[in-house]
Protein backbone atom coordinates (compact mmCIF):
# COMPACT_ATOMS: atom_id res chain seq x y z
CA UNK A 1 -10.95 -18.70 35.53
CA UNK A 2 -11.21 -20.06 31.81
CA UNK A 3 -7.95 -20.65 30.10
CA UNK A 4 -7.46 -17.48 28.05
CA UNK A 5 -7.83 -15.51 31.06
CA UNK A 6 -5.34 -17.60 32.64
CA UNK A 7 -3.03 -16.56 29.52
CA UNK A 8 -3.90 -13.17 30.38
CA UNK A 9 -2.87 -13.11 33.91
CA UNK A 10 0.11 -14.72 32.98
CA UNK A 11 0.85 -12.21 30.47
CA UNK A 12 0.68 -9.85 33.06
CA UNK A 13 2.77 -11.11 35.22
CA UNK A 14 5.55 -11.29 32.48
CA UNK A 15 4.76 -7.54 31.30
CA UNK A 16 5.15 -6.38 35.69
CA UNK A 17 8.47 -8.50 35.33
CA UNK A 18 9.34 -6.55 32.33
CA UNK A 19 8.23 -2.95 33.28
CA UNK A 20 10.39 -2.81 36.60
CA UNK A 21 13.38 -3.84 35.20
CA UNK A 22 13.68 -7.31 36.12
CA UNK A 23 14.43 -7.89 32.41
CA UNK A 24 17.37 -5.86 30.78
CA UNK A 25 16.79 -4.50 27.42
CA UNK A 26 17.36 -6.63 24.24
CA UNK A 27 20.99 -6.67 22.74
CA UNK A 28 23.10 -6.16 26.21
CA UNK A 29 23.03 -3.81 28.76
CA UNK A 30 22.79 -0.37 26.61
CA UNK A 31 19.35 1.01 26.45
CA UNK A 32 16.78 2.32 24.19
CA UNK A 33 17.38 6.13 25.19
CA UNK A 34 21.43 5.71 24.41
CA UNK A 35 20.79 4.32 20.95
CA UNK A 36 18.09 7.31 20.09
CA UNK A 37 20.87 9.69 21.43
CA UNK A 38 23.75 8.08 18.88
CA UNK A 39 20.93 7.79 16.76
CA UNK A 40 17.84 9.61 17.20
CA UNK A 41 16.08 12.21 14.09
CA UNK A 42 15.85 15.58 14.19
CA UNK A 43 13.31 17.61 14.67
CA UNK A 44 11.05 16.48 12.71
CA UNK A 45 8.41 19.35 10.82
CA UNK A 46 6.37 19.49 7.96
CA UNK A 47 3.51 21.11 5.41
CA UNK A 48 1.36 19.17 3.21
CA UNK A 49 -1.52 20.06 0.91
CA UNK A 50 -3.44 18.02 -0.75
CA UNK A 51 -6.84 17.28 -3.39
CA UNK A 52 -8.93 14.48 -4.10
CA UNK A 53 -11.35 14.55 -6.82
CA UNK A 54 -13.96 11.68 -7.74
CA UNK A 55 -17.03 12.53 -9.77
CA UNK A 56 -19.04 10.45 -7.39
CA UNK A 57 -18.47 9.31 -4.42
CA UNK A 58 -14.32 8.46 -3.04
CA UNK A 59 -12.93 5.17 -4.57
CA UNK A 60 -12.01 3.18 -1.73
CA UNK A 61 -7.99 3.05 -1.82
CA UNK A 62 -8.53 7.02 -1.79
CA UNK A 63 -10.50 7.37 1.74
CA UNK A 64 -9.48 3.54 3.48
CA UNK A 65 -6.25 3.45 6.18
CA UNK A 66 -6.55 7.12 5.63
CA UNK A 67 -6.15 8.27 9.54
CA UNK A 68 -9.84 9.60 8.61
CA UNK A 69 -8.66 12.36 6.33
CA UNK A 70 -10.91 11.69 3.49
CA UNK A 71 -14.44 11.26 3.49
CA UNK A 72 -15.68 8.41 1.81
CA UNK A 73 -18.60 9.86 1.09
CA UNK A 74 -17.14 13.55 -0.84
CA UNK A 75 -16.25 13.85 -4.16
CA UNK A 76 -13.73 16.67 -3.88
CA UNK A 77 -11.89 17.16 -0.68
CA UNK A 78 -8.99 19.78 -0.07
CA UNK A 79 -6.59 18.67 2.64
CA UNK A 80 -3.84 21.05 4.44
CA UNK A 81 -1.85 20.06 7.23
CA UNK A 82 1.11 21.14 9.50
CA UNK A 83 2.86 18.04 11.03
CA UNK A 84 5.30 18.65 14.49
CA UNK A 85 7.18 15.83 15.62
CA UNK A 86 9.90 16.36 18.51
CA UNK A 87 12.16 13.49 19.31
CA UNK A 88 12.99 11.95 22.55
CA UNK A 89 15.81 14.50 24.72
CA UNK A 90 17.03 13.50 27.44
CA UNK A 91 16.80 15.35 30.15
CA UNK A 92 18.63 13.78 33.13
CA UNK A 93 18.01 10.49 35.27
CA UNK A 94 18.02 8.10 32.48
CA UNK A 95 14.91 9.56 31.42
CA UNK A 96 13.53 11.34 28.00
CA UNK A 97 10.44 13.25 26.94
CA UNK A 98 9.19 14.34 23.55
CA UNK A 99 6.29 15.44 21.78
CA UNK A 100 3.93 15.79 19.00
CA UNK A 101 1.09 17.59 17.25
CA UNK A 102 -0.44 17.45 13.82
CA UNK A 103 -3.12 19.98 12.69
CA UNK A 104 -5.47 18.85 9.92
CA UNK A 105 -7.73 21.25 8.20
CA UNK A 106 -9.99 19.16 5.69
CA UNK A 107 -12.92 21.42 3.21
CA UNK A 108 -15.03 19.09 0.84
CA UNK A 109 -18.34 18.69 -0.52
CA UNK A 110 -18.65 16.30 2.55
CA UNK A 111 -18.32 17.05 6.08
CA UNK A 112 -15.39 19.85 7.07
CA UNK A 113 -12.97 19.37 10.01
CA UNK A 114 -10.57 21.35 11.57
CA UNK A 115 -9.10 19.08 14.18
CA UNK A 116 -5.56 17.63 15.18
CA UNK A 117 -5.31 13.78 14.34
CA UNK A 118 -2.46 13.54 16.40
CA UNK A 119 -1.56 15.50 20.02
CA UNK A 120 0.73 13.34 22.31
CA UNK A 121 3.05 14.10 25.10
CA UNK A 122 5.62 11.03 25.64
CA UNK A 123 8.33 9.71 28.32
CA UNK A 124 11.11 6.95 28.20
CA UNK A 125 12.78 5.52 30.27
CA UNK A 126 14.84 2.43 29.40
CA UNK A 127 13.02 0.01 27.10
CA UNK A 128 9.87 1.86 28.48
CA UNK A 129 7.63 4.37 26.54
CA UNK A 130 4.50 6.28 27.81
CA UNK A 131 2.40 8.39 25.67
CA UNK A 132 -1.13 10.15 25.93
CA UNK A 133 -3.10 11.99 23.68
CA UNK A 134 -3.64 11.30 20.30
CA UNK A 135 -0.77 9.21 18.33
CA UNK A 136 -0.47 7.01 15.25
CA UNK A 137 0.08 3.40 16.06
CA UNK A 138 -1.28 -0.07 14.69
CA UNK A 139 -2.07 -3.38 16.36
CA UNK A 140 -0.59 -6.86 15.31
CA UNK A 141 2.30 -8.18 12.99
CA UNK A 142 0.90 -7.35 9.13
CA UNK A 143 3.06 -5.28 6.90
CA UNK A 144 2.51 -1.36 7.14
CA UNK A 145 1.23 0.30 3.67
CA UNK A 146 0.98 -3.23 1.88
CA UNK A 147 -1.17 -4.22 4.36
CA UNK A 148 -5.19 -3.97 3.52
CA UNK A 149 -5.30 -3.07 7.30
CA UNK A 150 -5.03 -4.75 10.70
CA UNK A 151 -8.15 -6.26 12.01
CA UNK A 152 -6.92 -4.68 15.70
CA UNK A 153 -6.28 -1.42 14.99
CA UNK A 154 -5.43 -0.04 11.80
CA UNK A 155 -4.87 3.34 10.23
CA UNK A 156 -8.75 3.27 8.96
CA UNK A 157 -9.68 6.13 11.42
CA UNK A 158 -8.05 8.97 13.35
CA UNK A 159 -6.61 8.28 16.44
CA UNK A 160 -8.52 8.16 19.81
CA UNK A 161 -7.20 9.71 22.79
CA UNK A 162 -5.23 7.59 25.08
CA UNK A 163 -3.25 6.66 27.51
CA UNK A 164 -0.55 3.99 27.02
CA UNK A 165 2.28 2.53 28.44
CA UNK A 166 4.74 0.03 26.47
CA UNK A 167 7.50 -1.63 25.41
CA UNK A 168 8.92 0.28 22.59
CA UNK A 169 11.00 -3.14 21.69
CA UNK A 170 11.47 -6.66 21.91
CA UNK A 171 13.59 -6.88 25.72
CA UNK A 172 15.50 -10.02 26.24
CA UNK A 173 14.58 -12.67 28.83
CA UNK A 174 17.16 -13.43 31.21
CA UNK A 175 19.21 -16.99 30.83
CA UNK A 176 17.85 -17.53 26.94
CA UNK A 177 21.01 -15.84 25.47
CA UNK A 178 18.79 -13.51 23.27
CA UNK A 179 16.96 -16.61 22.04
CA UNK A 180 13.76 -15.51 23.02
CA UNK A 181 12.65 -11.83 23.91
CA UNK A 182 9.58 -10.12 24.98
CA UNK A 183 7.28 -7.06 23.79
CA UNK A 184 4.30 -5.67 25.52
CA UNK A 185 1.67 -2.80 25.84
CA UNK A 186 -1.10 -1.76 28.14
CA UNK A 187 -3.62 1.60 27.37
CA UNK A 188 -7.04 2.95 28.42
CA UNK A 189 -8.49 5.56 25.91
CA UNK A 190 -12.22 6.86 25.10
CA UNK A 191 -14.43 7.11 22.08
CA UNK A 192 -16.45 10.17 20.88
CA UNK A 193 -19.30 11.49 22.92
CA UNK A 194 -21.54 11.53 19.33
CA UNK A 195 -22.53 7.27 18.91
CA UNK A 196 -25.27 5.14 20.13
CA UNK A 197 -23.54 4.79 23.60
CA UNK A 198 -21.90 7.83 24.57
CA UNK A 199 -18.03 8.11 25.40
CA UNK A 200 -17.21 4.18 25.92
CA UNK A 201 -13.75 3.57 27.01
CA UNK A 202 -11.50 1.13 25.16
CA UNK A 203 -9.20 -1.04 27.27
CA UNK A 204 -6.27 -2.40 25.17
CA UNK A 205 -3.45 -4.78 25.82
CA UNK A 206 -1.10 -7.11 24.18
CA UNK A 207 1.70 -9.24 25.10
CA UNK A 208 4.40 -10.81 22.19
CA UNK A 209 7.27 -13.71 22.21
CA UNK A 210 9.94 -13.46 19.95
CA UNK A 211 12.12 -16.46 19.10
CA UNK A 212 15.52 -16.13 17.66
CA UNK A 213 16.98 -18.60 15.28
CA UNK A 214 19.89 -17.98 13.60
CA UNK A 215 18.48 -16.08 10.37
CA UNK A 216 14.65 -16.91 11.54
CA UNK A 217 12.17 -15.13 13.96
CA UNK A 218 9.16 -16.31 15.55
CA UNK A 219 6.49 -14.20 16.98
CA UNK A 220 3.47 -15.03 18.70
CA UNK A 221 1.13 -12.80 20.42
CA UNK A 222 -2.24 -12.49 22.16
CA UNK A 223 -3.94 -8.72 21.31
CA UNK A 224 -6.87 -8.09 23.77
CA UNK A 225 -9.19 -4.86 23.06
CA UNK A 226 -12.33 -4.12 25.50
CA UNK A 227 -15.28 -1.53 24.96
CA UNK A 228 -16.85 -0.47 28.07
CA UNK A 229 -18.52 2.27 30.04
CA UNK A 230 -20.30 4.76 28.95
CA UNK A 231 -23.87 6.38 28.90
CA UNK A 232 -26.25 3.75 27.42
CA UNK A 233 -29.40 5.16 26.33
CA UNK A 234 -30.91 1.54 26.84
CA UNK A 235 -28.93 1.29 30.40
CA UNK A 236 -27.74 4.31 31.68
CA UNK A 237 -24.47 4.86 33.02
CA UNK A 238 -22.14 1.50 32.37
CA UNK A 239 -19.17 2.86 34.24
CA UNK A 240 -19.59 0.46 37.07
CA UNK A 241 -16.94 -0.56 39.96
CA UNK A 242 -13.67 -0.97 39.83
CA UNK A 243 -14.10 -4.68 40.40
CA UNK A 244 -15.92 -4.40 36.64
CA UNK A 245 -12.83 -2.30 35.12
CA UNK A 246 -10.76 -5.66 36.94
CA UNK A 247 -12.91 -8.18 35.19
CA UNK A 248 -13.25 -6.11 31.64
CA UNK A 249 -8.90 -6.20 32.19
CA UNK A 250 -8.96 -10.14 32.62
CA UNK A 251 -11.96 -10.79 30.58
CA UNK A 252 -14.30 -12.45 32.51
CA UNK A 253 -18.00 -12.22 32.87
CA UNK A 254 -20.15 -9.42 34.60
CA UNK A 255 -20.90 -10.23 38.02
CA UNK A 256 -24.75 -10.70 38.57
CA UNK A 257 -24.65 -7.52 40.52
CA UNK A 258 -23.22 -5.24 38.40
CA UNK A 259 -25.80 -4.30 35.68
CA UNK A 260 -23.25 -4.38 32.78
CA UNK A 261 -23.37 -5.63 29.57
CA UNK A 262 -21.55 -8.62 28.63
CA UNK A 263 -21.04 -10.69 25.03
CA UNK A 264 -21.15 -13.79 26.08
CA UNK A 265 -19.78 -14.55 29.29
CA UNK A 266 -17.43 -11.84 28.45
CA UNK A 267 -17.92 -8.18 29.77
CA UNK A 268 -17.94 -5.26 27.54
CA UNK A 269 -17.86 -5.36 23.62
CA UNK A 270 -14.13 -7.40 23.13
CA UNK A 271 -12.09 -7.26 20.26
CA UNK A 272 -9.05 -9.81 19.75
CA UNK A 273 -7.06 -12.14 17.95
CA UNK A 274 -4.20 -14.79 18.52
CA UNK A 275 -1.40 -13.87 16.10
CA UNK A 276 1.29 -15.40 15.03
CA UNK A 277 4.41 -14.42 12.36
CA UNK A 278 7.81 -15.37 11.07
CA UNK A 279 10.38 -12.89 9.53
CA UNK A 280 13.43 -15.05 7.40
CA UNK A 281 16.58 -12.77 6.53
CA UNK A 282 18.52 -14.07 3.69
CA UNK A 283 21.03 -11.48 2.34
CA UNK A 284 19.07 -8.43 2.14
CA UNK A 285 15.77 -10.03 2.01
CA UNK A 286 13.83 -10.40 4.45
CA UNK A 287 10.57 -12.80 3.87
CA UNK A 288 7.59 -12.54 6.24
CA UNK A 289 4.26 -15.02 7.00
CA UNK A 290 1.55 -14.38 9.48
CA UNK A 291 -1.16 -15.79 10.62
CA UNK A 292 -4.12 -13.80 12.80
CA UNK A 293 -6.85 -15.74 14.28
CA UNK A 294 -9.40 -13.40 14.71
CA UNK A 295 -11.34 -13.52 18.57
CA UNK A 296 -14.87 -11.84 19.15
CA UNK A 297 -16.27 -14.04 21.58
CA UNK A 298 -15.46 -17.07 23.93
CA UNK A 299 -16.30 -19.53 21.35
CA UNK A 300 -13.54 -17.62 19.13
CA UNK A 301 -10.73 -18.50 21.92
CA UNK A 302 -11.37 -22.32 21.61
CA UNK A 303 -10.84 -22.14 17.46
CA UNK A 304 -14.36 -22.35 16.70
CA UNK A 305 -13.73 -20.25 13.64
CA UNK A 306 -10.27 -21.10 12.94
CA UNK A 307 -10.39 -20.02 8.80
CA UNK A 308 -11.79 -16.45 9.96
CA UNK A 309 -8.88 -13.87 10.42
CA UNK A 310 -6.32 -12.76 7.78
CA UNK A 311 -3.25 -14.82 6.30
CA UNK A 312 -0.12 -12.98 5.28
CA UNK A 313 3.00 -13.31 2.93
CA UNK A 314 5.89 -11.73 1.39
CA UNK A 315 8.97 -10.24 1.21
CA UNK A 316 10.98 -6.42 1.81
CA UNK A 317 14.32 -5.21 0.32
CA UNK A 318 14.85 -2.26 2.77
CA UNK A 319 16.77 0.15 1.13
CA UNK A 320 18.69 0.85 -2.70
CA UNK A 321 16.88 1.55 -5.89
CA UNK A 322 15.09 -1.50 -6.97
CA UNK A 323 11.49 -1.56 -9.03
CA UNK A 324 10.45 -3.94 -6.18
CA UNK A 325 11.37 -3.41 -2.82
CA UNK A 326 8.44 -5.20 -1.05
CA UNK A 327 5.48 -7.38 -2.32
CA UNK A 328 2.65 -8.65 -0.09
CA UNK A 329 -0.30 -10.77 -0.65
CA UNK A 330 -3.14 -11.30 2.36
CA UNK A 331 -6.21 -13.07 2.31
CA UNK A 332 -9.24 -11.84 4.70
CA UNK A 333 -11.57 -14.64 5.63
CA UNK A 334 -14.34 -13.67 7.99
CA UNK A 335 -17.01 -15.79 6.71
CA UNK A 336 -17.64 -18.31 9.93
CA UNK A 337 -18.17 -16.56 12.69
CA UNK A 338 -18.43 -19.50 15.33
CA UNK A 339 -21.28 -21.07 13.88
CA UNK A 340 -21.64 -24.78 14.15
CA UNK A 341 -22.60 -26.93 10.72
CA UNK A 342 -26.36 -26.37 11.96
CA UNK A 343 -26.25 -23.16 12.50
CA UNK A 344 -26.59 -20.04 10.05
CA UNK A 345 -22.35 -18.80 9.47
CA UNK A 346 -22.01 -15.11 10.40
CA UNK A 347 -24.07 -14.98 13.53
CA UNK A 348 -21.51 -13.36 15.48
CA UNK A 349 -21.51 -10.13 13.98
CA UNK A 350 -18.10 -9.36 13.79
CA UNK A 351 -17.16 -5.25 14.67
CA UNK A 352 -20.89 -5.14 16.04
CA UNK A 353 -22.58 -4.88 19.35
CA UNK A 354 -25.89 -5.23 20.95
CA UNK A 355 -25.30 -2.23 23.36
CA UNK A 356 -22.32 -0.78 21.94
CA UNK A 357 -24.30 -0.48 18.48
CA UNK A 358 -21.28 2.16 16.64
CA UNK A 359 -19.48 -0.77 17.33
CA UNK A 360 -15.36 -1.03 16.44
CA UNK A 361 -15.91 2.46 15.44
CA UNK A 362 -14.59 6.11 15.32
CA UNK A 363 -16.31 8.94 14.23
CA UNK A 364 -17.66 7.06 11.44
CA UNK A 365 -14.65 4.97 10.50
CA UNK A 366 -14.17 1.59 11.60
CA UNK A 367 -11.37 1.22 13.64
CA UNK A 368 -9.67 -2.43 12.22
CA UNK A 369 -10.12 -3.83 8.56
CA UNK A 370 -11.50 -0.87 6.31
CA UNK A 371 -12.91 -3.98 3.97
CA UNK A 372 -15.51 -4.75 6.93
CA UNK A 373 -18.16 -1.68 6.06
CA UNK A 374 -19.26 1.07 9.17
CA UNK A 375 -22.75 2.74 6.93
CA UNK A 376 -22.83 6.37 8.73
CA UNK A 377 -26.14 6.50 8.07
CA UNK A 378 -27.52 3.36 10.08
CA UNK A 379 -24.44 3.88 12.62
CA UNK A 380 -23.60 0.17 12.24
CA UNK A 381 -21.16 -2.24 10.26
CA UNK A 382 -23.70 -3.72 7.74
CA UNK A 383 -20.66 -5.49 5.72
CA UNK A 384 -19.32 -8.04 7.90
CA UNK A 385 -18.89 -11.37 6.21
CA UNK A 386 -16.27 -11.08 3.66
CA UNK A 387 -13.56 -12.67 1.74
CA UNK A 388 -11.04 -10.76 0.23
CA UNK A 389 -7.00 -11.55 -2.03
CA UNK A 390 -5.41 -8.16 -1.76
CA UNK A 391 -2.24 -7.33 -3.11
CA UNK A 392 0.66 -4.84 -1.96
CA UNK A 393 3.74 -3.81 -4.22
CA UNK A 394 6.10 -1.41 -3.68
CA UNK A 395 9.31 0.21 -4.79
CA UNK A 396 11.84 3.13 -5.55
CA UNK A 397 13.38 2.76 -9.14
CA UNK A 398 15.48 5.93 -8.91
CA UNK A 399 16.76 7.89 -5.60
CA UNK A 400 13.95 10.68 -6.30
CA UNK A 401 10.75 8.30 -7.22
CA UNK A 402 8.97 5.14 -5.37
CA UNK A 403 5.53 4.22 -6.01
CA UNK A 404 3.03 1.90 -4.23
CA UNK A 405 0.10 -0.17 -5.69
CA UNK A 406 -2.26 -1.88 -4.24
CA UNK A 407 -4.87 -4.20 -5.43
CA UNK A 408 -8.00 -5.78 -3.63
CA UNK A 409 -10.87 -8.32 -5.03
CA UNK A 410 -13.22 -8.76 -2.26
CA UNK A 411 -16.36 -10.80 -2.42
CA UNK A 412 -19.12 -9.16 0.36
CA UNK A 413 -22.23 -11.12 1.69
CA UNK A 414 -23.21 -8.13 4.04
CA UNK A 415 -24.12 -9.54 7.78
CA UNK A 416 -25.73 -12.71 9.18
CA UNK A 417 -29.38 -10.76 10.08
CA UNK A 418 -29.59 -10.40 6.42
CA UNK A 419 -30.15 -14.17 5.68
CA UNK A 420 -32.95 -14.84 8.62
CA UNK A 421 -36.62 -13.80 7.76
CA UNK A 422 -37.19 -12.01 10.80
CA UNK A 423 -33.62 -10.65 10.79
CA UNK A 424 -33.12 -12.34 14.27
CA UNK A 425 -29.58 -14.17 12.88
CA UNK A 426 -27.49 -13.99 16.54
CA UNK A 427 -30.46 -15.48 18.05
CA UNK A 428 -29.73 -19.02 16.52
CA UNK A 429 -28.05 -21.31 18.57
CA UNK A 430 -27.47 -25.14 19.20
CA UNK A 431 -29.67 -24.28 21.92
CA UNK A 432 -32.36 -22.37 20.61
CA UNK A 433 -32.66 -23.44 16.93
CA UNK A 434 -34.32 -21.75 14.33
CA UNK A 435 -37.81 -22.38 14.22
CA UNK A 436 -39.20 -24.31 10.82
CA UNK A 437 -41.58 -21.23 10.04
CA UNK A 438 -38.40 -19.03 9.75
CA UNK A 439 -36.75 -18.76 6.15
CA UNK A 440 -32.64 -18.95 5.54
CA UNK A 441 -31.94 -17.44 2.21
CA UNK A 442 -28.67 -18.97 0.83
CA UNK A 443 -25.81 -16.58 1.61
CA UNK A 444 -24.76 -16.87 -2.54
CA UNK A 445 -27.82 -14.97 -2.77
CA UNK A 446 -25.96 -11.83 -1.08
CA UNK A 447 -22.63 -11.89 -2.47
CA UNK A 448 -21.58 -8.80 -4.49
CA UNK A 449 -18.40 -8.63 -5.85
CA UNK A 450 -15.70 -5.35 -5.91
CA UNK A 451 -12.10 -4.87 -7.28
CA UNK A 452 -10.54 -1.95 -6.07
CA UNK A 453 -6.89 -0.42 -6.86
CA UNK A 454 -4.41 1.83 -6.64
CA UNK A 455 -1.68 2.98 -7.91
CA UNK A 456 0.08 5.97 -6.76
CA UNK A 457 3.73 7.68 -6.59
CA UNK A 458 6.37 10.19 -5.67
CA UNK A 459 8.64 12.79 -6.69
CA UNK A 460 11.28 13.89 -4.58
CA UNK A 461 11.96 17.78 -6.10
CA UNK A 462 14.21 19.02 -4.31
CA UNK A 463 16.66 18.16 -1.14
CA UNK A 464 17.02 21.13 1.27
CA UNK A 465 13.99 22.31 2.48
CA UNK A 466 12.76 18.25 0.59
CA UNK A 467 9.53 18.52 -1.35
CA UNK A 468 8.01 16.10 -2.60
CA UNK A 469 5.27 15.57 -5.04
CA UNK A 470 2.85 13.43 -4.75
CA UNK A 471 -0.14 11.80 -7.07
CA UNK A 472 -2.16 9.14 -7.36
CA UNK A 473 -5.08 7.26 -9.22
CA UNK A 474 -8.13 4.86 -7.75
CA UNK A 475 -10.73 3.12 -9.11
CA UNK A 476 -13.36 0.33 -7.97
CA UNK A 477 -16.02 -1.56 -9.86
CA UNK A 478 -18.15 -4.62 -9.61
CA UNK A 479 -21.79 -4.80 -8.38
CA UNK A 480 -21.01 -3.95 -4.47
CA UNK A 481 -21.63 0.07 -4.30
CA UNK A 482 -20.92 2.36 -6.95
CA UNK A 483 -18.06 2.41 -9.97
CA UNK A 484 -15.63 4.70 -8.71
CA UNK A 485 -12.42 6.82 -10.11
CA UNK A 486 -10.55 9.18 -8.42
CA UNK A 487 -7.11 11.02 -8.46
CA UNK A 488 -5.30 12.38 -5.57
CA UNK A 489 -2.45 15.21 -5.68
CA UNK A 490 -0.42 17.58 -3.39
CA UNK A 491 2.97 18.24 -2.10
CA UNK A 492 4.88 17.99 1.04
CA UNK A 493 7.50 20.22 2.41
CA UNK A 494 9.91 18.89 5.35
CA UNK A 495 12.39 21.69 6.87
């Protein structure tokens, strides 16, 4: 077994420690169900409307980390919603279940949906949370709603069914004195039936340290997310054995049996990252850095590409009336992808897939960084190599108002295949080089340029039922795609 999947088993053994109760939950011997009953919401149940208007097609900020709400592609889209949330009860035994539905009904000059983005039954127990269905949830340590989206799993597309069992905090390791603490998940979900390979499933794990120093946490992490199955219409059925599902879990290569597809000597179409943060509390401030090293193949889990991945850093003020309560800035680099000097940069074709060909998709959004481009039409990522600054600012001047903006220069060079005369790219390698009659077109030769923005805010009208107005402007030009402008407005009621 290579090294990373001797991490993995050893993050496995940690996360069977955890889940039995070998480890007690963080912060002494009270659990996470006692603290939601001293502390836990009410029911939780809202209406929304909104309306998005563009005179071409939706500015970017207006449609990306969306949950797949707004179609990129509409100009006018009218959105109405009923949100349910119930919170955890207990109901005897140490044990509590709650639940939640959200029913979107979207009509625009685009594709109409009527369809609930989130469905979820869910069970605790201790430090220990299990959900299935549909539920909103992101993947690594970035900064929710500065963020310009999680290359794991962000809030670019609606939610795929699942089922997933978790740590719903940071639990304590035994003999550290609360110095160092432990976090973990574990799911199995499937994609839509309507892509190139039909209904893959999408294995997904991650295990996280926490250090405690005085005023200063440390996190580090390893995020693991496997595409597999399916009905190929190049292979046929992918489900395979169970010994597959065991070798897609520890990421290893296909046995020479077994049929399946593999990327690299991996199995299955994988998607991780190494990540890595810090959080500093001084006073009320609390100032966070993060680092994710991006993973797509096995060359990606030795550093080959160590610049690709996104850098993070800023600061929150949870809380008050301040013009600035949090301020992020990020930097995307995904530029690299494992090539050598001597070989063409880009040829591993990040989000795509030779047999999963949607690739890190969802009905038509992609499922991590929005900035990395799925084209509907060609059912494929055909933006891949990019290098974005993106900027998140928040705050709540008065009681009743906050507003966000958020502001993104990206620089796009589309994908690797581009470049290569026969379009051949991810057949390059130190082993096969590219022959003299092919032709590399220098990658400045691609780049195209986009600033996108937005800048949006809300009203809080009234207390009891609250409603809240909401509005917002976007806007993107440069030569990559069309000049855009939009503005988005609607209201929310919460009983």
């Amino acid at each position: 077994m290579n090294t990373y999947g001797s991490q993995l088993v050893a993050a496995y053994v940690i996360c069977f420690l955890i889940f039995f109760g070998l480890l007690q939950p963080a912060g002494g011997s009270s659990t996470l169900l006692a603290q939601q009953q001293d502390n836990r919401n009410p029911l939780h149940f809202n209406i929304y409307q909104f309306t998005q208007y563009s005179p071409g097609n939706t500015p970017f900020w207006h449609h990306a980390n969306r949950r797949g709400f707004i179609d990129p592609d509409a100009s006018v889209s009218y959105l109405t919603g009923i949100n349910l949330q119930i919170p955890v009860t207990p109901i005897g035994a140490g044990i509590g279940i709650g639940a939640g539905g959200e029913l979107l009904n979207r009509f625009s000059d685009g594709p109409n949906t009527f369809h609930f983005p989130q469905l979820y039954l869910q069970a605790e127990y201790k430090a220990l949370r299990l959900r299935a269905g549909r539920f909103y949830e992101t993947m690594g340590k970035h900064i929710p709603g500065l963020s310009s989206g999680s290359m794991m799993l962000s809030p670019n597309a609606t939610p795929f069914p699942k089922i997933s069992l978790e740590l719903s905090r940071f639990v304590d390791v035994p003999l550290t004195r609360g110095r160092v603490a432990f976090r973990g998940r574990y799911s199995e979900g499937i994609l839509e039936n309507d892509r190139f390979t039909k209904s893959p499933r999408v294995h997904q794990k991650s295990i996280y340290l926490k250090f405690r120093i005085e005023r200063l946490r440390v996190f580090s992490g390893i995020i693991h997310n496997a595409m597999w199955g399916g009905e190929s219409p190049q292979r046929g059925d992918l489900s395979g054995s169970f010994n597959d599902y065991l070798r897609i879990v520890f990421s290893q290569a296909a046995s020479e049996e077994s049929g399946m597809p593999g990327s690299g000597n991996r199995l299955g179409n994988s998607v991780g990252a190494y990540d890595f943060a810090a959080t500093y509390t001084l006073d009320r401030i609390r100032f966070h850095a993060y680092r994710l090293f991006y993973l797509e193949d096995t060359p990606s889990t030795r550093f080959r590409s160590p610049w690709d991945g996104v850098w993070g850093a800023g600061f929150e003020r949870p809380g008050g009336e301040k013009w600035i309560n949090g301020l992020l800035y990020e930097f995307l680099h995904t530029i690299t992808m494992d090539a050598k000097d001597h070989i063409p940069k880009g040829r591993a074709n990040y989000y795509n897939h030779s047999v999963y060909q949607s690739g890190w998709s969802y009905y038509g959004n992609g499922l991590g960084n929005p900035l990395l481009t799925f084209d509907r039409d060609e059912g494929r990522f055909v933006n891949n190599m990019v290098i974005a600054h993106h900027i998140g600012l928040t705050g709540q001047p008065d009681e009743r108002f906050r507003y966000r903006l958020l502001a993104t220069y990206n620089r796009n060079y589309g994908q690797c295949d581009d470049r290569i005369s026969p379009g051949r790219c991810g057949a390059i390698t130190t082993e096969n080089p590219m022959p003299d009659e092919w032709e590399l077109l220098p990658r400045s030769e691609f780049r195209r340029d986009r600033y996108s923005a937005l800048l949006e805010g809300q009203i809080r009208v009234r207390q009891t039922p609250e409603i809240n107005f909401h509005g917002s402007v976007a806007f993107d030009f440069g030569d990559y795609q069309a000049r855009r402008a939009g503005v988005l407005a609607g209201f929310d009621i919460l009983f």
